[in-house]
C-alpha atoms as a PDB file:
ATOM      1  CA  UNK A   1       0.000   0.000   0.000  1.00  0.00           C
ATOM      2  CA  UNK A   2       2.877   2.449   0.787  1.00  0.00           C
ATOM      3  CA  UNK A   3       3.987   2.029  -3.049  1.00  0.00           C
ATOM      4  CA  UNK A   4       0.981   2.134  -4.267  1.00  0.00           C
ATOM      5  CA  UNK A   5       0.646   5.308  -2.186  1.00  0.00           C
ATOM      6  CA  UNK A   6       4.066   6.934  -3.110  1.00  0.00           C
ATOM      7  CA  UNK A   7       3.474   5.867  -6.822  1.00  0.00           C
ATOM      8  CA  UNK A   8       0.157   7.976  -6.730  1.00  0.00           C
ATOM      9  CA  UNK A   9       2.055  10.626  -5.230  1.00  0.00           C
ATOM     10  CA  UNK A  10       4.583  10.894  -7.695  1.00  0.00           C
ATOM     11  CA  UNK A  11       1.890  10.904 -10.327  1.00  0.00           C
ATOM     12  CA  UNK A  12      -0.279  13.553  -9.005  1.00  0.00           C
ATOM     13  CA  UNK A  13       2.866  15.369  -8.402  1.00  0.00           C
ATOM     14  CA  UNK A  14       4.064  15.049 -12.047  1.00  0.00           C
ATOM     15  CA  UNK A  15       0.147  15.814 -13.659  1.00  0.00           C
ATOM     16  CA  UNK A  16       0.810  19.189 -11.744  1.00  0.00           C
ATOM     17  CA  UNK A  17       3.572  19.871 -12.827  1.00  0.00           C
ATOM     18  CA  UNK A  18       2.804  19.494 -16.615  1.00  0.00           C
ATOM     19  CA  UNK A  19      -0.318  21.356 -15.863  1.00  0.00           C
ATOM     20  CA  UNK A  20       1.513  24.387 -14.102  1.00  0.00           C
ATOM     21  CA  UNK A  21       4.116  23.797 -17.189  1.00  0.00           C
ATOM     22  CA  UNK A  22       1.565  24.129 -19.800  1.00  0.00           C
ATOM     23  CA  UNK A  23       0.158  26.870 -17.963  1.00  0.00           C
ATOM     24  CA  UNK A  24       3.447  29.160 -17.792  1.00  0.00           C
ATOM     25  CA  UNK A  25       3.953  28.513 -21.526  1.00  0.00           C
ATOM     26  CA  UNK A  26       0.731  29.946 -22.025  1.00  0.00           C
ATOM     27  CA  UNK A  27       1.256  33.288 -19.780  1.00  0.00           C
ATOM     28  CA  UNK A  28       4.828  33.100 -21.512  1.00  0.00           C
ATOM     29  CA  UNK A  29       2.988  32.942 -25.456  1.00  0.00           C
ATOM     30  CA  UNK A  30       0.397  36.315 -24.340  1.00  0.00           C
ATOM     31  CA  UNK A  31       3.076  38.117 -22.899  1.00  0.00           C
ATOM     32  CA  UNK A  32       5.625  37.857 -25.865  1.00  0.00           C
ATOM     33  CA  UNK A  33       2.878  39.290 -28.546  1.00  0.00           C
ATOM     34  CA  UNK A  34       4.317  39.993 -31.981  1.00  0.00           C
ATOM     35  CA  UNK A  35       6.208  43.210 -32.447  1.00  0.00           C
ATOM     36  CA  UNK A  36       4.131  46.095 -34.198  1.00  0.00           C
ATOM     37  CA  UNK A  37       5.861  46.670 -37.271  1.00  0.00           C
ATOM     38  CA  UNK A  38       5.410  50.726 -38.233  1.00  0.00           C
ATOM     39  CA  UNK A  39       6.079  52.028 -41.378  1.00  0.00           C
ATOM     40  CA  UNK A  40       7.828  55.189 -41.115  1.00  0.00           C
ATOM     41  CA  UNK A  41      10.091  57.906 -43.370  1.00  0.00           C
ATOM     42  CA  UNK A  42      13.660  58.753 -41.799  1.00  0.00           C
ATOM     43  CA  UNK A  43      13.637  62.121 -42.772  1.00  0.00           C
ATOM     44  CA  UNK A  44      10.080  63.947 -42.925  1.00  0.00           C
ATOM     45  CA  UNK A  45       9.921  66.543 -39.725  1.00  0.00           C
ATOM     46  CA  UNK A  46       8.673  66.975 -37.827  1.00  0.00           C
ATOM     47  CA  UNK A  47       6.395  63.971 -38.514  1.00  0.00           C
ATOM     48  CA  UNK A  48       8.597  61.001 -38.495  1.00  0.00           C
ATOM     49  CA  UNK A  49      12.282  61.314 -37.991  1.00  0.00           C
ATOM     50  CA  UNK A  50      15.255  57.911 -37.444  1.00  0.00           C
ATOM     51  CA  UNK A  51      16.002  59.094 -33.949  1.00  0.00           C
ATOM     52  CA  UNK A  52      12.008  58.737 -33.584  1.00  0.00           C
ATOM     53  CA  UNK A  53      12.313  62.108 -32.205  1.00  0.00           C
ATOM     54  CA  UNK A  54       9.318  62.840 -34.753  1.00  0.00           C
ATOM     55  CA  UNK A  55       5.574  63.316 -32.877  1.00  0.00           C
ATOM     56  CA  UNK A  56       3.879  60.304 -35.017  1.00  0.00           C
ATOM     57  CA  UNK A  57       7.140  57.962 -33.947  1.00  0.00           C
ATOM     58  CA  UNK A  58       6.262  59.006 -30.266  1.00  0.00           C
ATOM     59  CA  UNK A  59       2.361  58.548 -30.632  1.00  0.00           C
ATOM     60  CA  UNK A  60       3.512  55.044 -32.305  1.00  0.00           C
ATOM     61  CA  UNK A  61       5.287  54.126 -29.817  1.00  0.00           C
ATOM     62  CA  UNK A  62       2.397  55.027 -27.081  1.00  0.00           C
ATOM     63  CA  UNK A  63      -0.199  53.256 -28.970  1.00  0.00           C
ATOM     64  CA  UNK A  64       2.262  49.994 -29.357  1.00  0.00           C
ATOM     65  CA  UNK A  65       2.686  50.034 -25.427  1.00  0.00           C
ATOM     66  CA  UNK A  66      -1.240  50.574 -24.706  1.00  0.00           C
ATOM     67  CA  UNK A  67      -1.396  47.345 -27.180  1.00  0.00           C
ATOM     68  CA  UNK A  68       1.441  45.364 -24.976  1.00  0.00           C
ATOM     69  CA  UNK A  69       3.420  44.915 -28.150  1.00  0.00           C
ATOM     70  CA  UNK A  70       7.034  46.277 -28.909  1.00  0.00           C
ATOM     71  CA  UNK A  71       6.894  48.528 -31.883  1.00  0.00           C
ATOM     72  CA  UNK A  72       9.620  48.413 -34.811  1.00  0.00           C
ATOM     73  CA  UNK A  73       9.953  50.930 -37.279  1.00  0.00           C
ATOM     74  CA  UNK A  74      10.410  49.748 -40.355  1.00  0.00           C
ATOM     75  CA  UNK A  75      12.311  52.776 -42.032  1.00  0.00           C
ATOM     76  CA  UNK A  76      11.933  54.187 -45.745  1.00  0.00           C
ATOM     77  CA  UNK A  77      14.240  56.625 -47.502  1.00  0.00           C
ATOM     78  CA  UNK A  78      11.442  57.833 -49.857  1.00  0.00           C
ATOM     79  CA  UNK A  79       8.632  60.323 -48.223  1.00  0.00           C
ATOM     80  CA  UNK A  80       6.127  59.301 -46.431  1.00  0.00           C
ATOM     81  CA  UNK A  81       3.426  59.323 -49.523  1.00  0.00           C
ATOM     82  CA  UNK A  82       4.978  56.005 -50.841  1.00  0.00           C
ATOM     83  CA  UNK A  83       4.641  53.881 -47.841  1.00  0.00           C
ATOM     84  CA  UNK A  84       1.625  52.906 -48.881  1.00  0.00           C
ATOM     85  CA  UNK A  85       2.734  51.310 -52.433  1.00  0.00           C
ATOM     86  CA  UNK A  86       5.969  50.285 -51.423  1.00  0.00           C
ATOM     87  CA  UNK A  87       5.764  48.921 -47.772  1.00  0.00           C
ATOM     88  CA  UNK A  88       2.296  48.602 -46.206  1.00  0.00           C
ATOM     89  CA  UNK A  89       0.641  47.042 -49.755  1.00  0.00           C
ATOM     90  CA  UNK A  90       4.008  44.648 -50.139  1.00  0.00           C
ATOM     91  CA  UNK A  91       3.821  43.469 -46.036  1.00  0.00           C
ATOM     92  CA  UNK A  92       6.714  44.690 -44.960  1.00  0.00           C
ATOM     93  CA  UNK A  93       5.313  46.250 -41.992  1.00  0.00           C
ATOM     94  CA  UNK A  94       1.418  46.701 -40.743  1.00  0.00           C
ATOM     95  CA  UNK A  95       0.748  50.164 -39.513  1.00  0.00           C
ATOM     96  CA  UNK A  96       1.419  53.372 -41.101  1.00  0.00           C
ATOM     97  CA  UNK A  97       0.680  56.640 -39.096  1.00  0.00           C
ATOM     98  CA  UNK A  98      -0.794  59.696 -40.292  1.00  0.00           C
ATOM     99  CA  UNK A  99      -3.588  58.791 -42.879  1.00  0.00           C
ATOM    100  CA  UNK A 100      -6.317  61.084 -43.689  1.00  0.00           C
ATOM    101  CA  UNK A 101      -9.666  59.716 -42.323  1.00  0.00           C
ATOM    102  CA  UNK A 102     -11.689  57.122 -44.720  1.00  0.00           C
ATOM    103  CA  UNK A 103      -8.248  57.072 -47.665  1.00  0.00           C
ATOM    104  CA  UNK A 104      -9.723  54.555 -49.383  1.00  0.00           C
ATOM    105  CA  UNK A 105      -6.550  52.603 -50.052  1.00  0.00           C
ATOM    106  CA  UNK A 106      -6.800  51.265 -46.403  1.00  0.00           C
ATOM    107  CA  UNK A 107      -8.899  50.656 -43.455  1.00  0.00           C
ATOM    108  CA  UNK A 108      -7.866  53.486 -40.785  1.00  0.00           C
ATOM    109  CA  UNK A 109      -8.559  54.033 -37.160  1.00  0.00           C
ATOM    110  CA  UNK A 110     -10.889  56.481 -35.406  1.00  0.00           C
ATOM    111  CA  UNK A 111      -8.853  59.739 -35.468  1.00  0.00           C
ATOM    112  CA  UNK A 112      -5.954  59.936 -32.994  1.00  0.00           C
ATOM    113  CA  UNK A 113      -6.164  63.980 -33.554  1.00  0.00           C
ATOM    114  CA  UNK A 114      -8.042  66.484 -36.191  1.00  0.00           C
ATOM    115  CA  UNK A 115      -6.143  69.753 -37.143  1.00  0.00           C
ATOM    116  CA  UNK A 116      -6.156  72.504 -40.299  1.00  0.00           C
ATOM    117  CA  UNK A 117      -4.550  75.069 -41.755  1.00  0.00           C
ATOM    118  CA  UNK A 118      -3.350  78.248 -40.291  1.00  0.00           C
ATOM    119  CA  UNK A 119      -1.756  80.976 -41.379  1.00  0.00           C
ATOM    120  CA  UNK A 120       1.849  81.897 -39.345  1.00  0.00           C
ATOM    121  CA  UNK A 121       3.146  85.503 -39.130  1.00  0.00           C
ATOM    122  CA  UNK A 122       4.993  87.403 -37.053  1.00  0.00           C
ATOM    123  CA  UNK A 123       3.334  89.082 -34.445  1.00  0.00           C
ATOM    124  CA  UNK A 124       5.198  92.563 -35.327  1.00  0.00           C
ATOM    125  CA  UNK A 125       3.576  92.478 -38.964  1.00  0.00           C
ATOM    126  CA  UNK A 126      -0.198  92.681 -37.193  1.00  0.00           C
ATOM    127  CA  UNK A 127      -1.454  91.001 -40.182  1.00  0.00           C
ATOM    128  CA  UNK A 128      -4.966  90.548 -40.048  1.00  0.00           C
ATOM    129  CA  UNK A 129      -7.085  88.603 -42.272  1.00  0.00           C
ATOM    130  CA  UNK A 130     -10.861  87.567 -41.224  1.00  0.00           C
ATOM    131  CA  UNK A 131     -11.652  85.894 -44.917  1.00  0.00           C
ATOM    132  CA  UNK A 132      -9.776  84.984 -48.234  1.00  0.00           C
ATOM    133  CA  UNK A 133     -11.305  88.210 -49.727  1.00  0.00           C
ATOM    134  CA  UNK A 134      -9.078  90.545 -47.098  1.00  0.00           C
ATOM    135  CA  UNK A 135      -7.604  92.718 -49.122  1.00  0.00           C
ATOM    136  CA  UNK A 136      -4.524  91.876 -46.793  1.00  0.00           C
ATOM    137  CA  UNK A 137      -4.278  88.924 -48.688  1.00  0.00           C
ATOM    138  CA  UNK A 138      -4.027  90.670 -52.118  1.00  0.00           C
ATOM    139  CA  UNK A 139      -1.328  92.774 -50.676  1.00  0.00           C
ATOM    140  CA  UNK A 140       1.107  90.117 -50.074  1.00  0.00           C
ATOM    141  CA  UNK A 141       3.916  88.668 -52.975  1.00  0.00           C
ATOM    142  CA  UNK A 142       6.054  86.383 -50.124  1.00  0.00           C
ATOM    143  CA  UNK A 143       3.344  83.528 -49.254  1.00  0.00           C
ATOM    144  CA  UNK A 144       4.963  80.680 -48.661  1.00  0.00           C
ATOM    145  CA  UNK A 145       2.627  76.997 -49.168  1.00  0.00           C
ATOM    146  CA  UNK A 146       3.372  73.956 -49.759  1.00  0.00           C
ATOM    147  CA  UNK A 147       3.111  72.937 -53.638  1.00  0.00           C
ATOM    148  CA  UNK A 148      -0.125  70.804 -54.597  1.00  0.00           C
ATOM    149  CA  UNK A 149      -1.349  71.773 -51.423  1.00  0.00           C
ATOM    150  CA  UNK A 150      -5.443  72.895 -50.563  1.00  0.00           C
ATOM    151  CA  UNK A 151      -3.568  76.144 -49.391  1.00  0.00           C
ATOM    152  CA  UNK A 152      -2.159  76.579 -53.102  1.00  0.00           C
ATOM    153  CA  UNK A 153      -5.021  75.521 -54.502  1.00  0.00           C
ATOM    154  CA  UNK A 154      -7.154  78.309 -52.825  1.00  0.00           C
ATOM    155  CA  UNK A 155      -4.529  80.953 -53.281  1.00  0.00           C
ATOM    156  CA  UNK A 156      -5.321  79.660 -57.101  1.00  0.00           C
ATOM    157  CA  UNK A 157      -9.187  80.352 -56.471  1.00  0.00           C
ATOM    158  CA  UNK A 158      -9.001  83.931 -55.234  1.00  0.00           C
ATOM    159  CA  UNK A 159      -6.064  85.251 -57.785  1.00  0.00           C
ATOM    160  CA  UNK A 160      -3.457  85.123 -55.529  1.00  0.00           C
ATOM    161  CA  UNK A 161      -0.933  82.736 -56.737  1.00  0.00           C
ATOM    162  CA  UNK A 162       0.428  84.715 -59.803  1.00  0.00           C
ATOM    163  CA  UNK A 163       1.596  87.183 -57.723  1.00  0.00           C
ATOM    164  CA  UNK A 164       3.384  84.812 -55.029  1.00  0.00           C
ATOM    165  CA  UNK A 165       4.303  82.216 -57.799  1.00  0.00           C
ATOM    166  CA  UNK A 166       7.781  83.090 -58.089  1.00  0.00           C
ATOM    167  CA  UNK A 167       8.562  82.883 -54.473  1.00  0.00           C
ATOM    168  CA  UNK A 168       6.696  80.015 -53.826  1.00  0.00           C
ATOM    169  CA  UNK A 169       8.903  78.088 -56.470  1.00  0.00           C
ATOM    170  CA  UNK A 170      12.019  79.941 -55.202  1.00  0.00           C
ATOM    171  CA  UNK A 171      11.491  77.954 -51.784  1.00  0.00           C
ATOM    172  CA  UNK A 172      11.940  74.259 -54.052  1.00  0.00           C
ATOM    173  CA  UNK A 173      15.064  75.767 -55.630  1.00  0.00           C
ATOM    174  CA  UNK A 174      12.504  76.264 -59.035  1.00  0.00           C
ATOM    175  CA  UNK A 175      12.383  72.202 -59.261  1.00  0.00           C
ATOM    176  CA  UNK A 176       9.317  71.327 -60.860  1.00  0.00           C
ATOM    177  CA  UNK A 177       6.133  68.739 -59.347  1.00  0.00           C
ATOM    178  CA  UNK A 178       5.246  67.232 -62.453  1.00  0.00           C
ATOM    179  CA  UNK A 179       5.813  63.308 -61.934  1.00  0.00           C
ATOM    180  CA  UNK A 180       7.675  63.984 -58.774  1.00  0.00           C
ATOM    181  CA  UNK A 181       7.312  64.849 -55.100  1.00  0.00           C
ATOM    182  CA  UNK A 182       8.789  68.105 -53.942  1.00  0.00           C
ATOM    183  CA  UNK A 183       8.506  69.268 -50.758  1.00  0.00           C
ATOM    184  CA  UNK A 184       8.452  72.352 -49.304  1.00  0.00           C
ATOM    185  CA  UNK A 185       9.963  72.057 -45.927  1.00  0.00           C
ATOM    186  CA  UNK A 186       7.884  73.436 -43.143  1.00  0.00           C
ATOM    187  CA  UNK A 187      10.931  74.591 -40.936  1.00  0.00           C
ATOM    188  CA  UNK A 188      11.833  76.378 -43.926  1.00  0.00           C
ATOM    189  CA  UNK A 189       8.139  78.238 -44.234  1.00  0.00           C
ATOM    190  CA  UNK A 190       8.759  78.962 -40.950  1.00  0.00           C
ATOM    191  CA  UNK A 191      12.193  80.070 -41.041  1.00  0.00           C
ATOM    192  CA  UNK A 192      11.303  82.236 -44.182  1.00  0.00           C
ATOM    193  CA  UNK A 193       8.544  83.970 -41.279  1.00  0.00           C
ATOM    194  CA  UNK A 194      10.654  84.546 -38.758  1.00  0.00           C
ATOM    195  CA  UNK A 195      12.991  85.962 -41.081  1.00  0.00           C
ATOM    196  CA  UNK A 196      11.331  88.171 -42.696  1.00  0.00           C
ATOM    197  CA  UNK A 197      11.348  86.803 -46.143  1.00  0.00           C
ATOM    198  CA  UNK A 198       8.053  85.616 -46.142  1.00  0.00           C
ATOM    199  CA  UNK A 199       4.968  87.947 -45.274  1.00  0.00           C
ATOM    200  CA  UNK A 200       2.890  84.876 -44.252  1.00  0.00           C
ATOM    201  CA  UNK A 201       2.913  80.940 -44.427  1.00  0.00           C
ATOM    202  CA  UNK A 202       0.075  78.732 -45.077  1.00  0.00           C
ATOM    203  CA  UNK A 203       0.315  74.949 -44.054  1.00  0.00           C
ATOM    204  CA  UNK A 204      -1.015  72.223 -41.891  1.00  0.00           C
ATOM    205  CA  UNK A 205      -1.137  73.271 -38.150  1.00  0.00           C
ATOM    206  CA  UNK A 206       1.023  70.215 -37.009  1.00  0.00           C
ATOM    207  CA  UNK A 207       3.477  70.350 -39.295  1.00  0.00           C
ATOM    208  CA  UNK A 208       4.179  73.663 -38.363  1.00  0.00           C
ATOM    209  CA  UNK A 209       3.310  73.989 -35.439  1.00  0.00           C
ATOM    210  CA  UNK A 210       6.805  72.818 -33.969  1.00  0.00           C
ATOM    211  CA  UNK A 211       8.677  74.720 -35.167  1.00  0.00           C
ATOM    212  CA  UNK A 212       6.322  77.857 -34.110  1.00  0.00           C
ATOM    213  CA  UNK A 213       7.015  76.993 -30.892  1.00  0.00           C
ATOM    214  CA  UNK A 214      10.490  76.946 -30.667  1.00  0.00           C
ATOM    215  CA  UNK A 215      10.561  80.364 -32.533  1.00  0.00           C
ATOM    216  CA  UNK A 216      12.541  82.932 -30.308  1.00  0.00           C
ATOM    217  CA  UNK A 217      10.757  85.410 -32.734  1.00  0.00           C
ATOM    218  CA  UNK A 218       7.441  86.299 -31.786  1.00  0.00           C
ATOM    219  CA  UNK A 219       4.695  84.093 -34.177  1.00  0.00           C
ATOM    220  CA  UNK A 220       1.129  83.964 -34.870  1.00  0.00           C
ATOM    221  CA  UNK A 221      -0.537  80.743 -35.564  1.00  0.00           C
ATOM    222  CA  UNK A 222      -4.043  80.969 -36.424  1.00  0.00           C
ATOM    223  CA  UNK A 223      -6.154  78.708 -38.490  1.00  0.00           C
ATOM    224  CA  UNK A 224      -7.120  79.715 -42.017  1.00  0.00           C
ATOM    225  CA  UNK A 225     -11.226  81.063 -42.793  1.00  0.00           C
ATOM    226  CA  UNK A 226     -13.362  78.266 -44.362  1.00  0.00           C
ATOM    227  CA  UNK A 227     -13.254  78.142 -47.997  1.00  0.00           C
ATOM    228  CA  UNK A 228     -16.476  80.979 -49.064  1.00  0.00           C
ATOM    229  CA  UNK A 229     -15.461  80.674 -53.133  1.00  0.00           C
ATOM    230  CA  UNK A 230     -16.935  77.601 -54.127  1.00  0.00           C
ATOM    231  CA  UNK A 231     -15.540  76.194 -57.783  1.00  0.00           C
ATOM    232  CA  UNK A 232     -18.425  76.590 -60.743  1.00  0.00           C
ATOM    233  CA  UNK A 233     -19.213  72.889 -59.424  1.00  0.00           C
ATOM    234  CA  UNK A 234     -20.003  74.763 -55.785  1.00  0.00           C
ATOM    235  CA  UNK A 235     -17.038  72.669 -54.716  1.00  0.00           C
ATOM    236  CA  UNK A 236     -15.294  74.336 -51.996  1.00  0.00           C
ATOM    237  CA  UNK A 237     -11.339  73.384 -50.141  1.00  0.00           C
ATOM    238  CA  UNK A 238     -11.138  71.432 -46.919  1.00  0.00           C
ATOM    239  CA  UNK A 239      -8.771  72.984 -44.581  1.00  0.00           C
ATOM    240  CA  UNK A 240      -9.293  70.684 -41.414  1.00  0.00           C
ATOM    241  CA  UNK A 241      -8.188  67.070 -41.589  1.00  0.00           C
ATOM    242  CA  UNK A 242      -8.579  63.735 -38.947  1.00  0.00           C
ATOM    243  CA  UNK A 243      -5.835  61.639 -39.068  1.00  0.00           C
ATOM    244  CA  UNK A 244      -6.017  58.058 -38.449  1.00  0.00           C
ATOM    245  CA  UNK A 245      -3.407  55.247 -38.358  1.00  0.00           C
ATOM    246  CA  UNK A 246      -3.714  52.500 -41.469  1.00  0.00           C
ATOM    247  CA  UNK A 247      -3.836  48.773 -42.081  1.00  0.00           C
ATOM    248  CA  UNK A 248      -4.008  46.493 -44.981  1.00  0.00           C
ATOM    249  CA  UNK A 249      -8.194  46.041 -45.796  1.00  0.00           C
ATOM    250  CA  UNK A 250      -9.176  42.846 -44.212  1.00  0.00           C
ATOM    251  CA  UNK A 251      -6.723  43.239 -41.091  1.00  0.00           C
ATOM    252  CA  UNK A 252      -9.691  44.087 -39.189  1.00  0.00           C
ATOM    253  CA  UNK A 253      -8.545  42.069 -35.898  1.00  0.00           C
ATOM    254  CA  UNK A 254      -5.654  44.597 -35.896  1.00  0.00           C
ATOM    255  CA  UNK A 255      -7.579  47.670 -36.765  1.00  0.00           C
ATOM    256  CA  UNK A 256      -9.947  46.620 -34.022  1.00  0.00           C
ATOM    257  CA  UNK A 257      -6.962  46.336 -31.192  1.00  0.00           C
ATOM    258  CA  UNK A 258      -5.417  49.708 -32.366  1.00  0.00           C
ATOM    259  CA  UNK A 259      -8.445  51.395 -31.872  1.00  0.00           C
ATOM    260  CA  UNK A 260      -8.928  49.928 -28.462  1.00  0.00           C
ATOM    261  CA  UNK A 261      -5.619  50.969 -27.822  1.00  0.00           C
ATOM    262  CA  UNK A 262      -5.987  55.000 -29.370  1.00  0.00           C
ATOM    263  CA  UNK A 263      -9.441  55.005 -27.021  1.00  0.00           C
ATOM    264  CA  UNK A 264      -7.017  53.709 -23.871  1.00  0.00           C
ATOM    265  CA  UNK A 265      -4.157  56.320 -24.878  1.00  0.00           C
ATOM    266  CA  UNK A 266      -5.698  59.291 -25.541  1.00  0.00           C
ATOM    267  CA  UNK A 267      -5.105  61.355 -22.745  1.00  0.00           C
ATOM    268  CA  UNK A 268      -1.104  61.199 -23.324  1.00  0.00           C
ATOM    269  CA  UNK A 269      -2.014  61.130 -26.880  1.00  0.00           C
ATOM    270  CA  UNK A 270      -3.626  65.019 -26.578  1.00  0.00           C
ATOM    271  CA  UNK A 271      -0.970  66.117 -23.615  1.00  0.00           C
ATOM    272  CA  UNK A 272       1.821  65.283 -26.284  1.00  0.00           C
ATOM    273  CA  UNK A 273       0.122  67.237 -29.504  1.00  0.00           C
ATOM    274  CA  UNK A 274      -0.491  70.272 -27.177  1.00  0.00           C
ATOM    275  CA  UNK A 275       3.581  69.447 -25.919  1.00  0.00           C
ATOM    276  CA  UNK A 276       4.308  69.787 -29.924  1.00  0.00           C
ATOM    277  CA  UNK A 277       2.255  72.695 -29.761  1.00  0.00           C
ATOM    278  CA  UNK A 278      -0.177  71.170 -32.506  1.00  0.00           C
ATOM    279  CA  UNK A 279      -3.503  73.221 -32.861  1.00  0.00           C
ATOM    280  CA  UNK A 280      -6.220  71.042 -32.290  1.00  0.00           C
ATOM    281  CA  UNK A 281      -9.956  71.230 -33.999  1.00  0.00           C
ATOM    282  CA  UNK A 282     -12.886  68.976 -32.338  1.00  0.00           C
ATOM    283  CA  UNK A 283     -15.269  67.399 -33.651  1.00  0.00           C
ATOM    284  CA  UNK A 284     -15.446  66.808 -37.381  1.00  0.00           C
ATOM    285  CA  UNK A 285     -16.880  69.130 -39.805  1.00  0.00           C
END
């Protein structure tokens, strides 16, 4: 009987261990989760920068936490506008940052922030302009925007551009858009500002807005009127965006746990925009 005994020990002893085995492997598989490859450009401030010192890198890397995974940026020499085409269509990474709301090349996220266009001057130049008919506007020949842009588009729809055209291409070293990306560098629309060489800049709040704030120059960042000169179609421009984070359509498992995971972060999400300086619109127009 004492065998029998000790042999029923040892068994019972042994089931539990292969049961508390089993069971650590299984708290050992959740806890080591897949790492959240992010596309990202290396060189598109203040955006997304190699040092990830850019504010989407840092938002990534919030979300990626709230999610328990470790995020990996999976880094592109080309701007940002390719990742699509060249890195989230091909798999070679599974979130991209910074997508307009509803691009219908992916599925995207509820909106992680929603901002526009303003218009930056210095403070000393008292510039003010309540609509795109000011006669301010028509005034100016140093507006600095950023080519294909809904800011050069409306400066096209009130008869502003001839006059600014020249300096606007002066700012790309003349290089021409057609079948090619050229940006114009918002530290450099800035910079222009601050220095005097441009009367006013027109761009997208938080790409600008950085580089606002670290101005030792007095600046004015306020966003732009609403479009009031509809096209003959009664088309008008769209100056305030939501951006969303993408992933591949049919990846709806992930979409699902990055949205759970925006919801969770949002408060840091908003305290670093308004760190960045970013200005921030609510609701959705």
């Amino acid at each position: 009987m004492t065998n029998q005994k000790n042999v029923a020990r040892a068994a019972g002893i042994a089931g539990c261990a292969i049961v508390m085995t089993a069971m650590n492997w299984a708290v050992r598989a959740e806890n080591t989760a897949a790492p959240l490859r992010i596309c990202a450009a290396e060189n598109e401030a203040p955006y997304s920068l190699k040092d990830e010192s850019g504010f989407e890198n840092r938002i990534a890397n919030i979300v990626a936490k709230a999610m328990g995974r470790d995020p990996v940026f999976v880094w592109s020499s080309r701007p940002a506008i390719y990742l699509v085409q060249d890195y989230l269509d091909k798999n070679l990474c599974d979130v991209l940052m910074g997508v307009d709301q509803d691009d219908p090349r992916v599925l995207t996220t509820r909106p992680y922030y929603r901002s526009g266009y303003v218009f930056v001057s210095r403070q000393d130049r008292n510039l003010k302009i309540d609509d795109w008919n000011s006669p301010v506007l028509g005034q100016l020949s140093h507006i600095a925007v950023g080519l294909g842009s809904p800011a050069e588009a409306m400066l096209r729809a009130t008869g502003l551009y001839e006059n600014n055209m020249n300096y606007i291409y002066s700012l790309v070293n003349f290089k021409s858009p057609r079948n090619q990306y050229v940006r114009v560098e918002p530290s450099l629309m800035v910079s222009q500002v601050i220095q005097g060489k441009a009367d006013l800049a027109i761009a997208f709040g938080a790409e600008v807005a950085r580089y606002v704030r670290n101005s030792t120059i007095p600046l004015k960042m306020e966003f732009v009127p609403p479009d009031t000169v509809p096209d003959q179609n009664g088309k008008t421009i769209e100056f305030d965006y939501s951006e969303s984070m993408a992933v591949r359509k049919g990846e709806d498992q992930l979409l699902k746990a990055l949205n759970d995971a925006i919801e969770a972060s949002a408060p840091q999400i908003e305290a670093l925009l308004k760190e960045e300086g970013v200005p921030l619109r609510t609701g959705k127009s």
